[in-house]
PDB file of N, CA and C in Angstrom:
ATOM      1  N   UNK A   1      10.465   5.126   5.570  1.00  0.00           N
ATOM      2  CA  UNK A   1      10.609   5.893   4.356  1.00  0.00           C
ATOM      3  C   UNK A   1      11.963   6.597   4.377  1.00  0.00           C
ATOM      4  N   UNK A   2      12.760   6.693   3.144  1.00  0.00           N
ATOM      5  CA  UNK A   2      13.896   7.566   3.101  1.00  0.00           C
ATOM      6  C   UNK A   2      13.891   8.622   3.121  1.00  0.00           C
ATOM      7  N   UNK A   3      15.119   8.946   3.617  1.00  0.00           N
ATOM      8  CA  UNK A   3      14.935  11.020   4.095  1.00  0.00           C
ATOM      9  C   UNK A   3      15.106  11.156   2.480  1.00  0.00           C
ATOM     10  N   UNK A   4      15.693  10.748   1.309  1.00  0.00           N
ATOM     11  CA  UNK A   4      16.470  11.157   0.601  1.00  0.00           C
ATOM     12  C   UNK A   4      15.042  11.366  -0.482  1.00  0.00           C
ATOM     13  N   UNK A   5      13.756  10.704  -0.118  1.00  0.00           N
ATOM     14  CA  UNK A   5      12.733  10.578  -0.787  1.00  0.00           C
ATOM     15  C   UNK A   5      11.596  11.699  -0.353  1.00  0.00           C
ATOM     16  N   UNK A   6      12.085  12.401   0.941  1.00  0.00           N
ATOM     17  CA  UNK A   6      10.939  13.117   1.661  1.00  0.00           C
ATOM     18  C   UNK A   6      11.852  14.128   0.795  1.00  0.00           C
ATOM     19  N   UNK A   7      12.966  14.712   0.711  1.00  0.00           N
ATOM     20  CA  UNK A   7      13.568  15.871   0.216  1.00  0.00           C
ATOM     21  C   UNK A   7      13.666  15.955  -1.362  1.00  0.00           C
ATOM     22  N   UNK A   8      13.379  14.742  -1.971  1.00  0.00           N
ATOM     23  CA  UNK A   8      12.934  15.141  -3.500  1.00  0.00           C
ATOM     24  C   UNK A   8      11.340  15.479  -3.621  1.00  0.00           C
ATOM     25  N   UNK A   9      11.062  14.693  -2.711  1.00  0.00           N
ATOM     26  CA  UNK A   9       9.155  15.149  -2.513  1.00  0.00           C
ATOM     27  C   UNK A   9       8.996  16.536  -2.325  1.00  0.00           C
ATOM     28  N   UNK A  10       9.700  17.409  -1.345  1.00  0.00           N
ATOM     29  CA  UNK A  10       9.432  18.879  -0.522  1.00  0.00           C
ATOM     30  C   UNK A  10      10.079  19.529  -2.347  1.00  0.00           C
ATOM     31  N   UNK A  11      11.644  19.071  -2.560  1.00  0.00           N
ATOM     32  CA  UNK A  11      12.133  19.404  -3.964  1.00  0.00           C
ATOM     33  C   UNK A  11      10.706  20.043  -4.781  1.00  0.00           C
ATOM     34  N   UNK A  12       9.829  18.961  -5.359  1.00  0.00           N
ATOM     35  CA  UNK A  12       9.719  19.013  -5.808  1.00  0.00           C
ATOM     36  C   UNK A  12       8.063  20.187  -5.991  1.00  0.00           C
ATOM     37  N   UNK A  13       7.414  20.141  -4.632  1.00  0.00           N
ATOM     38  CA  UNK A  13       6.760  20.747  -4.339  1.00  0.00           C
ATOM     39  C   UNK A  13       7.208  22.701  -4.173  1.00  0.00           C
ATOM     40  N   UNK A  14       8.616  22.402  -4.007  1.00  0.00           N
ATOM     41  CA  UNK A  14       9.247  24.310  -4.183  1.00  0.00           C
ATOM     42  C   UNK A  14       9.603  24.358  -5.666  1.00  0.00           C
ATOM     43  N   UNK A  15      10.137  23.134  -6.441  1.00  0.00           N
ATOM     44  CA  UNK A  15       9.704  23.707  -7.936  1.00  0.00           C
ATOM     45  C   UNK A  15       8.619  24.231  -8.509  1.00  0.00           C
ATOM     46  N   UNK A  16       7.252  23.307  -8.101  1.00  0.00           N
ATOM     47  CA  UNK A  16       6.150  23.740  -8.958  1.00  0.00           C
ATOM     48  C   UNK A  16       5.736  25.320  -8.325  1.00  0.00           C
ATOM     49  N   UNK A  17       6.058  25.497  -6.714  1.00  0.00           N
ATOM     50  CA  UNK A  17       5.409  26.404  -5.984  1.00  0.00           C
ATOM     51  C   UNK A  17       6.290  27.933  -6.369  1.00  0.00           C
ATOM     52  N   UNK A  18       7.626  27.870  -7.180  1.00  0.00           N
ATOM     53  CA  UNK A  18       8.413  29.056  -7.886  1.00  0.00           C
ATOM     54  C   UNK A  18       7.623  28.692  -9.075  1.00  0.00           C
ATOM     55  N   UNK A  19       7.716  28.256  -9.892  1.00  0.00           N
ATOM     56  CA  UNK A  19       7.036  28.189 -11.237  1.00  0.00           C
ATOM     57  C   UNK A  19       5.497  28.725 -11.262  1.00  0.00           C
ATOM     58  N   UNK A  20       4.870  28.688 -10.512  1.00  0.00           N
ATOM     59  CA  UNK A  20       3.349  28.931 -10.611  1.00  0.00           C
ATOM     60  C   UNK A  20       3.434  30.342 -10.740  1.00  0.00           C
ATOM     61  N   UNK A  21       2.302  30.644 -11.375  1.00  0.00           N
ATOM     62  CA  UNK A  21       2.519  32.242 -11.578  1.00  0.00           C
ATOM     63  C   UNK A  21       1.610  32.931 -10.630  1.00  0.00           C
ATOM     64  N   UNK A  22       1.204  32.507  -9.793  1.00  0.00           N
ATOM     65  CA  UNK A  22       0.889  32.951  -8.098  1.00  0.00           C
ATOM     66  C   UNK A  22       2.161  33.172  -7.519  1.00  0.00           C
ATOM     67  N   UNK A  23       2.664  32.312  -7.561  1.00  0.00           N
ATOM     68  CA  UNK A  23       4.023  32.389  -6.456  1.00  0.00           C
ATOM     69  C   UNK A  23       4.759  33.539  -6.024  1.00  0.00           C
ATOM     70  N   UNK A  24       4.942  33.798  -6.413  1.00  0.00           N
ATOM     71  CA  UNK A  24       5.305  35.308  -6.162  1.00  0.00           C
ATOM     72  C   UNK A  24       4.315  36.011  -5.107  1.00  0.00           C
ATOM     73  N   UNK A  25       3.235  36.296  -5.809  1.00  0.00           N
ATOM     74  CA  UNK A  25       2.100  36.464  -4.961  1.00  0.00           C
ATOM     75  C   UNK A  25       1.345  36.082  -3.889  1.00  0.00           C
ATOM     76  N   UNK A  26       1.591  34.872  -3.832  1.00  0.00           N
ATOM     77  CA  UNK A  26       1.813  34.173  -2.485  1.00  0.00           C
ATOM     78  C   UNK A  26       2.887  34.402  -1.786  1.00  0.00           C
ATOM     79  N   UNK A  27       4.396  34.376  -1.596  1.00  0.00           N
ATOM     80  CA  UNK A  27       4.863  34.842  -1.134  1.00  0.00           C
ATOM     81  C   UNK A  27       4.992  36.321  -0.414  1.00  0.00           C
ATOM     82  N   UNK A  28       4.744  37.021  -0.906  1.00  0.00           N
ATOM     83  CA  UNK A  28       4.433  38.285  -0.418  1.00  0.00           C
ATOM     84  C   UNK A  28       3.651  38.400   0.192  1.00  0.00           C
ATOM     85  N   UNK A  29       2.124  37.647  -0.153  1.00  0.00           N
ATOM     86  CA  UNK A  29       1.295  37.730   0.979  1.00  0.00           C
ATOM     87  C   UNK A  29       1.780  36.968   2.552  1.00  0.00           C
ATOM     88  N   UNK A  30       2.542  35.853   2.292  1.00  0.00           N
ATOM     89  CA  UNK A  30       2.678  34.812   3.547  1.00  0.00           C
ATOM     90  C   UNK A  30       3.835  36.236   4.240  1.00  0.00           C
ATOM     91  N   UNK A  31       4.996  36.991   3.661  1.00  0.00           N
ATOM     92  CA  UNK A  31       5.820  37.793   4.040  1.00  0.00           C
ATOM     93  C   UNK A  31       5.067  38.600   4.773  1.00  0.00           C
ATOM     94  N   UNK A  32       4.051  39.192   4.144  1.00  0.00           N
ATOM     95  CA  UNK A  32       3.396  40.646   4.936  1.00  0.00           C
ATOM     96  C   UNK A  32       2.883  39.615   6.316  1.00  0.00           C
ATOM     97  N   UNK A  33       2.044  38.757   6.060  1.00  0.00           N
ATOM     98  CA  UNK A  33       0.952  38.151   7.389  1.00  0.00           C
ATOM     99  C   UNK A  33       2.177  38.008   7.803  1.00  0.00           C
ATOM    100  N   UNK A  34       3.809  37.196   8.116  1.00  0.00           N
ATOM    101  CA  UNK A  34       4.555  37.359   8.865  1.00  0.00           C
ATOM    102  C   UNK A  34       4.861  38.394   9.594  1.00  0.00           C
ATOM    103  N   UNK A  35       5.167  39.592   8.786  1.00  0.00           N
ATOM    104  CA  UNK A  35       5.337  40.863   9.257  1.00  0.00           C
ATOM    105  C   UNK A  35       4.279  41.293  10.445  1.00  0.00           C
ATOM    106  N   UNK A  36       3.249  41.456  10.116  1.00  0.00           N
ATOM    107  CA  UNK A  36       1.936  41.243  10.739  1.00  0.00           C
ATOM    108  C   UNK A  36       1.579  41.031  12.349  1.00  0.00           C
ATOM    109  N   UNK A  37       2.017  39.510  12.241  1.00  0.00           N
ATOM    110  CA  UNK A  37       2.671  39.096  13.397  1.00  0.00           C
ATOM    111  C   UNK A  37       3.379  39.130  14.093  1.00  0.00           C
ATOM    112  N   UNK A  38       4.675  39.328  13.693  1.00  0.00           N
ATOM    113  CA  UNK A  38       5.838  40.175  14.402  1.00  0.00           C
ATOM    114  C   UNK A  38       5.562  40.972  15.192  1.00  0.00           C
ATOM    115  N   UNK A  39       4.977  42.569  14.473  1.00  0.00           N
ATOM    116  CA  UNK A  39       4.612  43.712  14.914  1.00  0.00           C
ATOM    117  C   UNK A  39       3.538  43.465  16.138  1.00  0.00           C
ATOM    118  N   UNK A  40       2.123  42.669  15.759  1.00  0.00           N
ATOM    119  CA  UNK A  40       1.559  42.585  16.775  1.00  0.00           C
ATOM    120  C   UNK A  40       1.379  41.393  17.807  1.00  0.00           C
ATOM    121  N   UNK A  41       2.702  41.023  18.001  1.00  0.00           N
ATOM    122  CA  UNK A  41       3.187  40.106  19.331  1.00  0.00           C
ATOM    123  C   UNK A  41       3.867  40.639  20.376  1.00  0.00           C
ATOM    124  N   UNK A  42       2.974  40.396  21.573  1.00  0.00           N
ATOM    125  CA  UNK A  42       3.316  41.258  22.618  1.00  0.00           C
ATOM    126  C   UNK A  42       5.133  40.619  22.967  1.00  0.00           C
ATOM    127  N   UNK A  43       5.890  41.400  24.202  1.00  0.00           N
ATOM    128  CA  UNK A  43       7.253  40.563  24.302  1.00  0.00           C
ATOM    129  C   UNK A  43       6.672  39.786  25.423  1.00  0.00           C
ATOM    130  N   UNK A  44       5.710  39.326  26.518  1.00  0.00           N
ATOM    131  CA  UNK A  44       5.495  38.301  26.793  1.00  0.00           C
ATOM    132  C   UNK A  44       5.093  37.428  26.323  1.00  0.00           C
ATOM    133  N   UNK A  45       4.236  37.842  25.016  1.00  0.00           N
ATOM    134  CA  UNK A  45       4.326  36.306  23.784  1.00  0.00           C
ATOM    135  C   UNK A  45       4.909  35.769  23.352  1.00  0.00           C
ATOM    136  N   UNK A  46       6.094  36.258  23.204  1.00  0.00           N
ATOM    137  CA  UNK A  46       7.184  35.889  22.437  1.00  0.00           C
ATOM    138  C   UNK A  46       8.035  35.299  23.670  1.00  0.00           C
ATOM    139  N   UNK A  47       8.001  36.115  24.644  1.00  0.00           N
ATOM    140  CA  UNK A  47       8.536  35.129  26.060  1.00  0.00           C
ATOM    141  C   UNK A  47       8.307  33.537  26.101  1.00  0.00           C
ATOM    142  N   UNK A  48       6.780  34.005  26.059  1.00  0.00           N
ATOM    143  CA  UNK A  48       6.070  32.808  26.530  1.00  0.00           C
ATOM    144  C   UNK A  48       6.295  31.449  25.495  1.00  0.00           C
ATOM    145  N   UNK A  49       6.259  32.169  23.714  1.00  0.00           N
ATOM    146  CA  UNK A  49       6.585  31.173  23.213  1.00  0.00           C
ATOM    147  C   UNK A  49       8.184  30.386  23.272  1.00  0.00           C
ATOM    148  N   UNK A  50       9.142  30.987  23.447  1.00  0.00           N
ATOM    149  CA  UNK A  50      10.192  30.549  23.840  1.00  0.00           C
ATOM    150  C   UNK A  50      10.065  29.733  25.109  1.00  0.00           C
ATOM    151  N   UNK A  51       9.206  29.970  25.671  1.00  0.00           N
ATOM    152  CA  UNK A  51       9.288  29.174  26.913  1.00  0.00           C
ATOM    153  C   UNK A  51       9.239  27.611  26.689  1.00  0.00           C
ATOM    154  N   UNK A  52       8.221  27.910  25.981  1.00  0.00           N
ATOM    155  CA  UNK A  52       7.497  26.457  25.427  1.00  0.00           C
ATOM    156  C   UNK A  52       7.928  25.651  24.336  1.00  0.00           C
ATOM    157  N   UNK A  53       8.585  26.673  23.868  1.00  0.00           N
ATOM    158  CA  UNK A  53       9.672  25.672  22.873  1.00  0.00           C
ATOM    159  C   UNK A  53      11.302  24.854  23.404  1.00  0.00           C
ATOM    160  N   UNK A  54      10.882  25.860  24.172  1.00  0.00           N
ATOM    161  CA  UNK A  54      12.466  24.923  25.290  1.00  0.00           C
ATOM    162  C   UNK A  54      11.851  23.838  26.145  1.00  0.00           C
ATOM    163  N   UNK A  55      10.997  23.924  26.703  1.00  0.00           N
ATOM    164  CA  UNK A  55       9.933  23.064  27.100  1.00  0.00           C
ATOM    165  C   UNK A  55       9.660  21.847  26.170  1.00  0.00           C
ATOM    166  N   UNK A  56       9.354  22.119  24.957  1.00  0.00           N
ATOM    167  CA  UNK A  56       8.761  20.814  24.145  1.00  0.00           C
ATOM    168  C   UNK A  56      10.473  19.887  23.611  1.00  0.00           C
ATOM    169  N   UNK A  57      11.330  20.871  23.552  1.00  0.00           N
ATOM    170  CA  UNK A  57      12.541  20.686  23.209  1.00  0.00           C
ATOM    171  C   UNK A  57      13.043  19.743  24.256  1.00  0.00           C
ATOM    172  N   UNK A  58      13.389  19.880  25.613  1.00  0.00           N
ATOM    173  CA  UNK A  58      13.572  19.392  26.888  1.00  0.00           C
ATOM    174  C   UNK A  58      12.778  17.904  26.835  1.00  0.00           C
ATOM    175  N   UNK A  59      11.464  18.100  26.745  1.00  0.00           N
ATOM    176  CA  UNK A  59      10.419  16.731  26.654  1.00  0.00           C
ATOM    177  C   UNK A  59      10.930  15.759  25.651  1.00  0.00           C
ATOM    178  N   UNK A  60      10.743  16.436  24.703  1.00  0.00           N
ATOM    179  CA  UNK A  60      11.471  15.540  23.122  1.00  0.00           C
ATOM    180  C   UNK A  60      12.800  14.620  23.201  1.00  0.00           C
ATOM    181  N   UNK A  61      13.727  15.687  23.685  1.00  0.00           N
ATOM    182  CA  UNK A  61      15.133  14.620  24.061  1.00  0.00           C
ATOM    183  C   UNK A  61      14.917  13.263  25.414  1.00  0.00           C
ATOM    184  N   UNK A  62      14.048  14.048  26.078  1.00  0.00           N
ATOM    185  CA  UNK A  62      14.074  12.597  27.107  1.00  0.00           C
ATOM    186  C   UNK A  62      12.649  11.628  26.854  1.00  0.00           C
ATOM    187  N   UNK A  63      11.991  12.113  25.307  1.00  0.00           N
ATOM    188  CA  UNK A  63      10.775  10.918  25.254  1.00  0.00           C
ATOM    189  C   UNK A  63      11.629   9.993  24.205  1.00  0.00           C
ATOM    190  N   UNK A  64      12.310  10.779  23.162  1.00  0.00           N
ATOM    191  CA  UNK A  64      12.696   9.753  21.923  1.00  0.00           C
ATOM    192  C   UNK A  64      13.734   8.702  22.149  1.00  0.00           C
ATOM    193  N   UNK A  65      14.109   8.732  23.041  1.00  0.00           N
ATOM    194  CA  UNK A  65      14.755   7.339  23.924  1.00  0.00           C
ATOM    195  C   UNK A  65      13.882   6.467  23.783  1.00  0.00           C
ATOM    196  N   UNK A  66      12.688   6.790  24.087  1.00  0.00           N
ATOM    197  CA  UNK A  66      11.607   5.903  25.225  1.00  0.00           C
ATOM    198  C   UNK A  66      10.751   5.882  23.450  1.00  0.00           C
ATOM    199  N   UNK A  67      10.305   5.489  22.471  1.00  0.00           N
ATOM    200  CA  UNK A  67       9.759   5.146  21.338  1.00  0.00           C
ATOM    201  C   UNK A  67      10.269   3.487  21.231  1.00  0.00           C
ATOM    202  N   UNK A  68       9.049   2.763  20.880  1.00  0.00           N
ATOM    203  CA  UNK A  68       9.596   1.636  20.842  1.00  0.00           C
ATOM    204  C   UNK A  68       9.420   1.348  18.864  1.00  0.00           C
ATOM    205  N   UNK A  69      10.382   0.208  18.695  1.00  0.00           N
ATOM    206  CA  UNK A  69      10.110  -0.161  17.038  1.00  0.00           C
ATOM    207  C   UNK A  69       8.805  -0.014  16.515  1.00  0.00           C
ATOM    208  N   UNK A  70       7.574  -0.249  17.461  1.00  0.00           N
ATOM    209  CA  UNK A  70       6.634   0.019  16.508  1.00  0.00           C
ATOM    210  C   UNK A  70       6.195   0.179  16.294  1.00  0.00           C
ATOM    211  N   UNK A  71       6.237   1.716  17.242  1.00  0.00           N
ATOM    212  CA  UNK A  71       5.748   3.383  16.981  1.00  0.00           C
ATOM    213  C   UNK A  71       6.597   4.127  15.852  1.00  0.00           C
ATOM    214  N   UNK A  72       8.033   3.422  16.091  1.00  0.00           N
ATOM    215  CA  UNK A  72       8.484   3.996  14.902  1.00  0.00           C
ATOM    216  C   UNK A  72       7.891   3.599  13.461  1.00  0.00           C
ATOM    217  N   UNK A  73       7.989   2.340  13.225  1.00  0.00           N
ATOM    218  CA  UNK A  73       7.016   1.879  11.841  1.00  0.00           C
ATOM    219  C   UNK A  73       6.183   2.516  11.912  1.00  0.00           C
ATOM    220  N   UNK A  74       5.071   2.268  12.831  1.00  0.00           N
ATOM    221  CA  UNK A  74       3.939   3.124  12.219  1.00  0.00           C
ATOM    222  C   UNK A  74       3.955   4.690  11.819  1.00  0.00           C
ATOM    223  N   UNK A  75       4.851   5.064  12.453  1.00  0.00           N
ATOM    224  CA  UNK A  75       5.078   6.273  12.085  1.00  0.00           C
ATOM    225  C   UNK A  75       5.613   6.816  10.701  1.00  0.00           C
ATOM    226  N   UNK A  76       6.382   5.477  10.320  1.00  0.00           N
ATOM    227  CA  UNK A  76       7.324   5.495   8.784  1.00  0.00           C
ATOM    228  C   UNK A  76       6.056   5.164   7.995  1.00  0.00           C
ATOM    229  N   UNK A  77       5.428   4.384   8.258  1.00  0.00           N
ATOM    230  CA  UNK A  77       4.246   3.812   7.885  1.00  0.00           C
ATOM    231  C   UNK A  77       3.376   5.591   6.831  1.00  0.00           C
ATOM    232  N   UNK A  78       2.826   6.002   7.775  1.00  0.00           N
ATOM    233  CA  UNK A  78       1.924   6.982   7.972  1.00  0.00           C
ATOM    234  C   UNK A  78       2.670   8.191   6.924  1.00  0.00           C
ATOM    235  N   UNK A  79       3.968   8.443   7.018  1.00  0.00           N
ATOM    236  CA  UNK A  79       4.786   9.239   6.348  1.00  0.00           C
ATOM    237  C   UNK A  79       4.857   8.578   4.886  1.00  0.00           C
ATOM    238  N   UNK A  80       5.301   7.415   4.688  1.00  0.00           N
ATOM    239  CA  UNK A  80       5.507   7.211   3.780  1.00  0.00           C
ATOM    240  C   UNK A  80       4.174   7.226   2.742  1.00  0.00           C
ATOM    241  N   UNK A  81       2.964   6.997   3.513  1.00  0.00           N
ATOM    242  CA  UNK A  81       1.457   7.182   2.692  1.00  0.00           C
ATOM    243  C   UNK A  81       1.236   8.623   2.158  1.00  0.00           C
ATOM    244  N   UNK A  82       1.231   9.376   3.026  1.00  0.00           N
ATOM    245  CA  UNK A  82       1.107  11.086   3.049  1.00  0.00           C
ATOM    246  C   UNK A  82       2.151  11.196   1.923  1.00  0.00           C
ATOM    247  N   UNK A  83       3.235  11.135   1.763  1.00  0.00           N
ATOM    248  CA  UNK A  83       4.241  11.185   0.599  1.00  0.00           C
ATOM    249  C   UNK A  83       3.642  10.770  -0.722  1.00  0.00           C
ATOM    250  N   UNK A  84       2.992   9.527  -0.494  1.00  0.00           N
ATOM    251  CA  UNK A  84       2.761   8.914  -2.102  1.00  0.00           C
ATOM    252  C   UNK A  84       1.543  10.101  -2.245  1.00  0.00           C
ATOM    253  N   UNK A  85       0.762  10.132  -1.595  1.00  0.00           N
ATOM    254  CA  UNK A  85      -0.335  11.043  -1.774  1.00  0.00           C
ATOM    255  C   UNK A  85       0.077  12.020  -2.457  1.00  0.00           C
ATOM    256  N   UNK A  86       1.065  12.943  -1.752  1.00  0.00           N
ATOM    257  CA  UNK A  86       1.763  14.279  -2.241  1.00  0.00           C
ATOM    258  C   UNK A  86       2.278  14.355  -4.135  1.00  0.00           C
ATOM    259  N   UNK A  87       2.956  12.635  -4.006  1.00  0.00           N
ATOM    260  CA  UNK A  87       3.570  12.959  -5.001  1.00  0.00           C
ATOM    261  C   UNK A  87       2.084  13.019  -6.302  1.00  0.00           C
ATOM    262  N   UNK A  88       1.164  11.975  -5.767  1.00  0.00           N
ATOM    263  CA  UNK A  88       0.317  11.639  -7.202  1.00  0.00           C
ATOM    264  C   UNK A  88      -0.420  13.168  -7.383  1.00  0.00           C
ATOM    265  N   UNK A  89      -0.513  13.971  -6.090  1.00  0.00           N
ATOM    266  CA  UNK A  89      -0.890  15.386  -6.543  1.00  0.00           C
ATOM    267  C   UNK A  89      -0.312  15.990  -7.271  1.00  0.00           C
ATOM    268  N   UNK A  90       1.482  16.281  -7.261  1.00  0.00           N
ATOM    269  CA  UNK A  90       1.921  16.811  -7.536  1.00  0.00           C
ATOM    270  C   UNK A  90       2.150  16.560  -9.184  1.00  0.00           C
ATOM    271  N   UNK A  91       2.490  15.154  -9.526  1.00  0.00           N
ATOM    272  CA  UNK A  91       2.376  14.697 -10.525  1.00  0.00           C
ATOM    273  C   UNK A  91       0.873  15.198 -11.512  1.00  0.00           C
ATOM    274  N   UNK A  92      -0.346  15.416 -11.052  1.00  0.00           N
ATOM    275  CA  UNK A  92      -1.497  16.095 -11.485  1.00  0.00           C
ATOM    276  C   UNK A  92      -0.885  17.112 -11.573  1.00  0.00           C
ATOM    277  N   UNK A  93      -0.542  18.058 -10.629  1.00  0.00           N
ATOM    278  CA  UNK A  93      -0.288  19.401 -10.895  1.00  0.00           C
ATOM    279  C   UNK A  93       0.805  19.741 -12.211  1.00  0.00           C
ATOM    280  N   UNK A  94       1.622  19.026 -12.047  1.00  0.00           N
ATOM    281  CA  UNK A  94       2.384  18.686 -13.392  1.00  0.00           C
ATOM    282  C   UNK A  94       1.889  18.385 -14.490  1.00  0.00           C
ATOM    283  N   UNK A  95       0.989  18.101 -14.802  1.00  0.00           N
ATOM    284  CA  UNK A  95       0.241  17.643 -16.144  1.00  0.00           C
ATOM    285  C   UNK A  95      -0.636  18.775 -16.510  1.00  0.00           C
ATOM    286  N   UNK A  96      -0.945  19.632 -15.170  1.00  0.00           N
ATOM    287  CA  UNK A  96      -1.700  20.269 -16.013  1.00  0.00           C
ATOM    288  C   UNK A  96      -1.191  21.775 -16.444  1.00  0.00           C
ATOM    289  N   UNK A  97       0.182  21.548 -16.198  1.00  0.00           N
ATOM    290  CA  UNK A  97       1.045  22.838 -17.075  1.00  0.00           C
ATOM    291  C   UNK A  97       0.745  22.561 -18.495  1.00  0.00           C
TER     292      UNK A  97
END
């Protein structure tokens, strides 16, 4: 699947998601639960999650060598389904402005 098709897809999903007249309201809520979290994460959590993101980071560069063609297909495969899905939602959601 094309990147150029996943980024009009996400496009198009932050148009409808500013336009909705939640949105706003959703945002603020996802802002505060961020906030939320922040405040109540200990600094060895936040240690710890850094740990593990350098960790998965480290793993990642020396597995994606090692992917063969057709793990990658299936993988384009699988993306590109989830996409059409997205869009025929989104396309509903569009109709029913």
């Amino acid at each position: 699947m094309a990147k150029q098709e996943q980024r009009e897809t996400w496009q198009d999903i932050k148009e409808i998601w500013g336009s909705s007249s939640l949105g706003e309201k959703i945002n603020f809520q996802f802002s505060t639960l961020i906030e939320e979290l922040k405040a109540n994460t200990s600094q060895w959590e936040k240690d710890s999650i850094k740990s593990d993101v350098t960790k998965i980071k480290s793993a990642w560069k020396q597995y994606k060598g090692n992917v063969s063609q057709w793990e990658k297909d299936s993988i384009s495969k699988d993306v590109s389904k989830i996409s059409q899905l997205l869009k025929k939602f989104l396309k509903k959601l569009k109709r029913k402005k």
